[in-house]
N, C-alpha and C. Protein backbone atom coordinates (compact mmCIF):
# COMPACT_ATOMS: atom_id res chain seq x y z
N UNK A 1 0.18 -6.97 21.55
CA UNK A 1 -0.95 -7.69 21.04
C UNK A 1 -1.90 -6.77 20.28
N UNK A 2 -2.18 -5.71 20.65
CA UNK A 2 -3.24 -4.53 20.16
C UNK A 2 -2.49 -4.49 18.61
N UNK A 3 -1.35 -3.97 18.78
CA UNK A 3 -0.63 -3.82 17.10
C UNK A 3 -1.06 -4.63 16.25
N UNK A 4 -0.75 -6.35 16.48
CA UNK A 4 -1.21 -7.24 16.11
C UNK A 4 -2.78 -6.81 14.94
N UNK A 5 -3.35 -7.04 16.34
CA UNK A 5 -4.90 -7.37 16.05
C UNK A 5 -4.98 -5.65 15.08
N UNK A 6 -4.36 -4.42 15.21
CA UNK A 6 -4.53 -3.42 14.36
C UNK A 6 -4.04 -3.70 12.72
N UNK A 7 -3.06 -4.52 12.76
CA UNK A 7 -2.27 -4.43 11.68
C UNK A 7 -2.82 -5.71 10.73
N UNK A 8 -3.62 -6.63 11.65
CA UNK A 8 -4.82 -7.86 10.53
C UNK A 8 -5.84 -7.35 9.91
N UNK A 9 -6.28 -6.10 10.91
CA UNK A 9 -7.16 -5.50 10.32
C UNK A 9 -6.83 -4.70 9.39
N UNK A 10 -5.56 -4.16 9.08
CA UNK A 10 -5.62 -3.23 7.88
C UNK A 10 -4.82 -4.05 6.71
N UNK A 11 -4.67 -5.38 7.29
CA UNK A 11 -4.04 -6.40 5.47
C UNK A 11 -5.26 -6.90 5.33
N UNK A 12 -6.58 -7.21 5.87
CA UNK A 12 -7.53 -7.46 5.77
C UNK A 12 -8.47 -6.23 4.77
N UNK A 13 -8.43 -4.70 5.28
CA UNK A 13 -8.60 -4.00 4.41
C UNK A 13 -8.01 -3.57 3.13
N UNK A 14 -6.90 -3.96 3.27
CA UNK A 14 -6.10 -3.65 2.23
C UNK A 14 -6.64 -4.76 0.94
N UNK A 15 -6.69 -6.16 1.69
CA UNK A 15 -6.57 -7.04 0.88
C UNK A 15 -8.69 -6.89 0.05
N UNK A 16 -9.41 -6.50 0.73
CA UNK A 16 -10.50 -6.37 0.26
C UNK A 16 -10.52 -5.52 -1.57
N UNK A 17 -9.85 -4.60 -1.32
CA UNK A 17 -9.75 -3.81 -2.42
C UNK A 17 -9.03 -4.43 -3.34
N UNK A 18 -8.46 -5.61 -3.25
CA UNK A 18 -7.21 -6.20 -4.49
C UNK A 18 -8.16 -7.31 -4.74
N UNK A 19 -7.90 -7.51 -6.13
CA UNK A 19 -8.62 -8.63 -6.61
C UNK A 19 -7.98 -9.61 -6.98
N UNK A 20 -8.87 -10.59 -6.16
CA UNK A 20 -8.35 -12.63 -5.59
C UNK A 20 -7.56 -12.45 -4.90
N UNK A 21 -7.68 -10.82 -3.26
CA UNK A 21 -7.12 -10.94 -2.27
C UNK A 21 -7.91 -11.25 -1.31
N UNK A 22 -9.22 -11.46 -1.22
CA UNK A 22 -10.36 -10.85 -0.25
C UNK A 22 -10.24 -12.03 0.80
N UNK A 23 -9.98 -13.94 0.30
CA UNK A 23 -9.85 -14.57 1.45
C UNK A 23 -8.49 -14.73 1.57
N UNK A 24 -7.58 -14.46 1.08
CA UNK A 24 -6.38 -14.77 1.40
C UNK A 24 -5.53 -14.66 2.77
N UNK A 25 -4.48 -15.14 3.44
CA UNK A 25 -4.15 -15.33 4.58
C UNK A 25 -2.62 -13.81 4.56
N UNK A 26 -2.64 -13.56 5.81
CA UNK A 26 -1.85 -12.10 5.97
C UNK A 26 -0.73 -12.23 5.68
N UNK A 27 -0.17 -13.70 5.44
CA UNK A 27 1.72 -13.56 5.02
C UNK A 27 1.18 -13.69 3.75
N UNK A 28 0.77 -14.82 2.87
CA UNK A 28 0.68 -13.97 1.52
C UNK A 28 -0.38 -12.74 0.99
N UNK A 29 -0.78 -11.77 1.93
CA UNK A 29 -1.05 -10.52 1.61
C UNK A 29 0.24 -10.03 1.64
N UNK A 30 0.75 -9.79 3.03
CA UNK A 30 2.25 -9.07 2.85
C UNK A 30 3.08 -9.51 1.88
N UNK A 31 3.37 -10.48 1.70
CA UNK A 31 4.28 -11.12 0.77
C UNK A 31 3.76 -10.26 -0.69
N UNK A 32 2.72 -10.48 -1.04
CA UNK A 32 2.59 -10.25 -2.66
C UNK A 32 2.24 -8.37 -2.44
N UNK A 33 1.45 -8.11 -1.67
CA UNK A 33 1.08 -6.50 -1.63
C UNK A 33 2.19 -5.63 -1.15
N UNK A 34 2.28 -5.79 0.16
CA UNK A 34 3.08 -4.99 1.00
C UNK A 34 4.85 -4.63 0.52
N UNK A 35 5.13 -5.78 1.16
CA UNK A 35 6.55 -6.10 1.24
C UNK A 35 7.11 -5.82 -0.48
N UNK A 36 6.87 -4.77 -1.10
CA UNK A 36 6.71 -4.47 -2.58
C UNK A 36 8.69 -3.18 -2.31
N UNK A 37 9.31 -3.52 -3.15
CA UNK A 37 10.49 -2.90 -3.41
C UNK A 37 9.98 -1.64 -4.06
N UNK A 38 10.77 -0.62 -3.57
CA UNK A 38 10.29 1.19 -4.01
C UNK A 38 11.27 1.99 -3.68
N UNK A 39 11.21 3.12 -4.16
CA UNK A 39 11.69 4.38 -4.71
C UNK A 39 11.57 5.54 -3.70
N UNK A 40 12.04 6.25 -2.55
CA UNK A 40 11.04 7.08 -2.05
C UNK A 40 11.83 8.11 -2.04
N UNK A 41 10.88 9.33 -2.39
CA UNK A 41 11.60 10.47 -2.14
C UNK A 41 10.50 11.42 -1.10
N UNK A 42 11.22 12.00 -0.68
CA UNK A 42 10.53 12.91 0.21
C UNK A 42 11.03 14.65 0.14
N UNK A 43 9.79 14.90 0.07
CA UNK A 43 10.06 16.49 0.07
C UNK A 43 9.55 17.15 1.19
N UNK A 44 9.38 18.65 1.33
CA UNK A 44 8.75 19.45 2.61
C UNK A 44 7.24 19.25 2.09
N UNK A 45 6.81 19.04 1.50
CA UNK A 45 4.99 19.09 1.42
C UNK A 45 4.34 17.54 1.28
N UNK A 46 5.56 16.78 0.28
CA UNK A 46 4.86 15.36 0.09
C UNK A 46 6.46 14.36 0.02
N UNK A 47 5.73 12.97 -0.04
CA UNK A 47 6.59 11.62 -0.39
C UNK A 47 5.92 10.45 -1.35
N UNK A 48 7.21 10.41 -2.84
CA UNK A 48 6.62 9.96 -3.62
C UNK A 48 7.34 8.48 -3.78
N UNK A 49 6.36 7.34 -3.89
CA UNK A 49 6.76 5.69 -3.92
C UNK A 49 7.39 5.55 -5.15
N UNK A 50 8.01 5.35 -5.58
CA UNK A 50 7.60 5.00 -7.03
C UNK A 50 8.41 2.98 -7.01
N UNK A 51 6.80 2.03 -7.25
CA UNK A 51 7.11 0.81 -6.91
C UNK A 51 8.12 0.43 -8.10
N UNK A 52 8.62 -1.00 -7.88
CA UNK A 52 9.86 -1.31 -8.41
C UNK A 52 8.85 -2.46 -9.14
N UNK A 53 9.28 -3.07 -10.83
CA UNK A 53 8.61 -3.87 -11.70
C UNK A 53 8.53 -4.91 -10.79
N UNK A 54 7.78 -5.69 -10.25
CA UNK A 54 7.01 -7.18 -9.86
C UNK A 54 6.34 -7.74 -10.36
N UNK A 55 6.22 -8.97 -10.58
CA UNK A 55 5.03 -9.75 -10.86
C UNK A 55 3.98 -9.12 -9.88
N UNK A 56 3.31 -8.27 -8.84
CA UNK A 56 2.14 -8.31 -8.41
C UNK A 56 1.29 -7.04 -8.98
N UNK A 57 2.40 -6.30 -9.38
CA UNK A 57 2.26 -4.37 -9.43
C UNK A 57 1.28 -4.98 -10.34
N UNK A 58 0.92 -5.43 -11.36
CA UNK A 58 -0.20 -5.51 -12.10
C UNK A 58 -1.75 -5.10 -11.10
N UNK A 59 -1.83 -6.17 -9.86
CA UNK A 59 -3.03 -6.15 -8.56
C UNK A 59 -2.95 -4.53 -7.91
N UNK A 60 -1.47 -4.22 -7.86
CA UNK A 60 -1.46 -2.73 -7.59
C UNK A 60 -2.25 -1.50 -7.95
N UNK A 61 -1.65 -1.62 -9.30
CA UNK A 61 -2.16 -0.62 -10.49
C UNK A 61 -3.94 -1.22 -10.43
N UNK A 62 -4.43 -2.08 -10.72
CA UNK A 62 -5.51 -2.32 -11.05
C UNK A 62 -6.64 -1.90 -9.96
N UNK A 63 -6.31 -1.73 -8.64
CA UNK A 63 -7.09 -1.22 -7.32
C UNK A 63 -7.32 0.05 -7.77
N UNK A 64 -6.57 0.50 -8.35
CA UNK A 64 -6.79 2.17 -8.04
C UNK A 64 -6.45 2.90 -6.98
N UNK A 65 -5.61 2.05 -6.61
CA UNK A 65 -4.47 2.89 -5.35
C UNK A 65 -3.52 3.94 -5.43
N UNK A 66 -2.92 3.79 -7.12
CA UNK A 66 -1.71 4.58 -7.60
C UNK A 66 -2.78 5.36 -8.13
N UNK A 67 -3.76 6.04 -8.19
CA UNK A 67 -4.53 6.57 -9.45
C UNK A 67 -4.58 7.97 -8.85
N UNK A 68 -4.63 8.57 -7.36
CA UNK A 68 -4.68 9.78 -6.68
C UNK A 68 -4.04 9.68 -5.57
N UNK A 69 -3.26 10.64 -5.19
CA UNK A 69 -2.62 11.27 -3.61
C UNK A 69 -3.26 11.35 -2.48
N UNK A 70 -2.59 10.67 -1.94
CA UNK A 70 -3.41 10.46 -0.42
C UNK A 70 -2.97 11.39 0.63
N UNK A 71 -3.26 12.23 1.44
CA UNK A 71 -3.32 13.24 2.54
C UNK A 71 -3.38 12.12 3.56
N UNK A 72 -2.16 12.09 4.46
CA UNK A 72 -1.77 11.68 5.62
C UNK A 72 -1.55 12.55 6.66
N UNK A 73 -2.92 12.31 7.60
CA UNK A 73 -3.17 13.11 8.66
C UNK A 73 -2.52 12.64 9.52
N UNK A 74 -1.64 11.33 10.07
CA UNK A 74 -1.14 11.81 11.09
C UNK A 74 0.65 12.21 10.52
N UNK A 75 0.91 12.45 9.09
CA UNK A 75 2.22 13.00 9.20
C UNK A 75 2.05 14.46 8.86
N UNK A 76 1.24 15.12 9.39
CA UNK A 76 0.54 16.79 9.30
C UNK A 76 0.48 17.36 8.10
N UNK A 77 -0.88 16.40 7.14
CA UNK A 77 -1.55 16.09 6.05
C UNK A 77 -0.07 16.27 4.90
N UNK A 78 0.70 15.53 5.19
CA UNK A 78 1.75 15.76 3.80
C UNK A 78 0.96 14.75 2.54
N UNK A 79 1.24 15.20 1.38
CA UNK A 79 0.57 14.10 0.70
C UNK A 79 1.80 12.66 -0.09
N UNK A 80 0.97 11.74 -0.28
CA UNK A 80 1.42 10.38 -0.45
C UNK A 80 1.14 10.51 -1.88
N UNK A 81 2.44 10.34 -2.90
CA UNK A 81 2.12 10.07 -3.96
C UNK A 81 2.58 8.47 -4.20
N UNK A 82 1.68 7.54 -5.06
CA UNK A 82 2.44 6.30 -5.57
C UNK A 82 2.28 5.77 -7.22
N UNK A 83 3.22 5.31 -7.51
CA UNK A 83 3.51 5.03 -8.99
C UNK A 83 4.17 3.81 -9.38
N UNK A 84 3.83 3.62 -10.08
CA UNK A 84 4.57 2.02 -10.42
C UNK A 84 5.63 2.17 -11.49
């Protein structure tokens, strides 16, 4: 149940930052955000997405999510690159 209630809260955050996501309901957050087809490679310092063409990657790109590397502290700060 805790997972749950952790994981509404972060399609809820997620969905704040996408625009004409903010009331939307968590299967079509996952559906159009999440559940997104990708590329991953992984190296010893970082892991890079690179998303697959969708109709949504437009809402992607436009957040400013793909725009800088994210440092993931709990995988012992490797960095997150993403690209469309």
């Amino acid at each position: 149940m805790a997972l749950l209630v952790v994981a509404s809260g972060l399609h809820r955050l997620l969905a704040r930052r996408m625009h004409g996501y903010a009331d939307a309901q968590a299967r079509n957050i996952f559906r159009d955000l999440i559940d997104s087809p990708a590329d991953v490679s992984v190296s010893g310092a970082e892991a890079h997405m690179h998303f697959h063409r969708r109709a949504h990657l437009p809402i992607n790109i436009a957040s400013g999510m793909l725009d800088s590397p994210v440092k993931v502290s709990w995988w012992h700060n490797r960095t997150l690159r993403m690209s469309g």
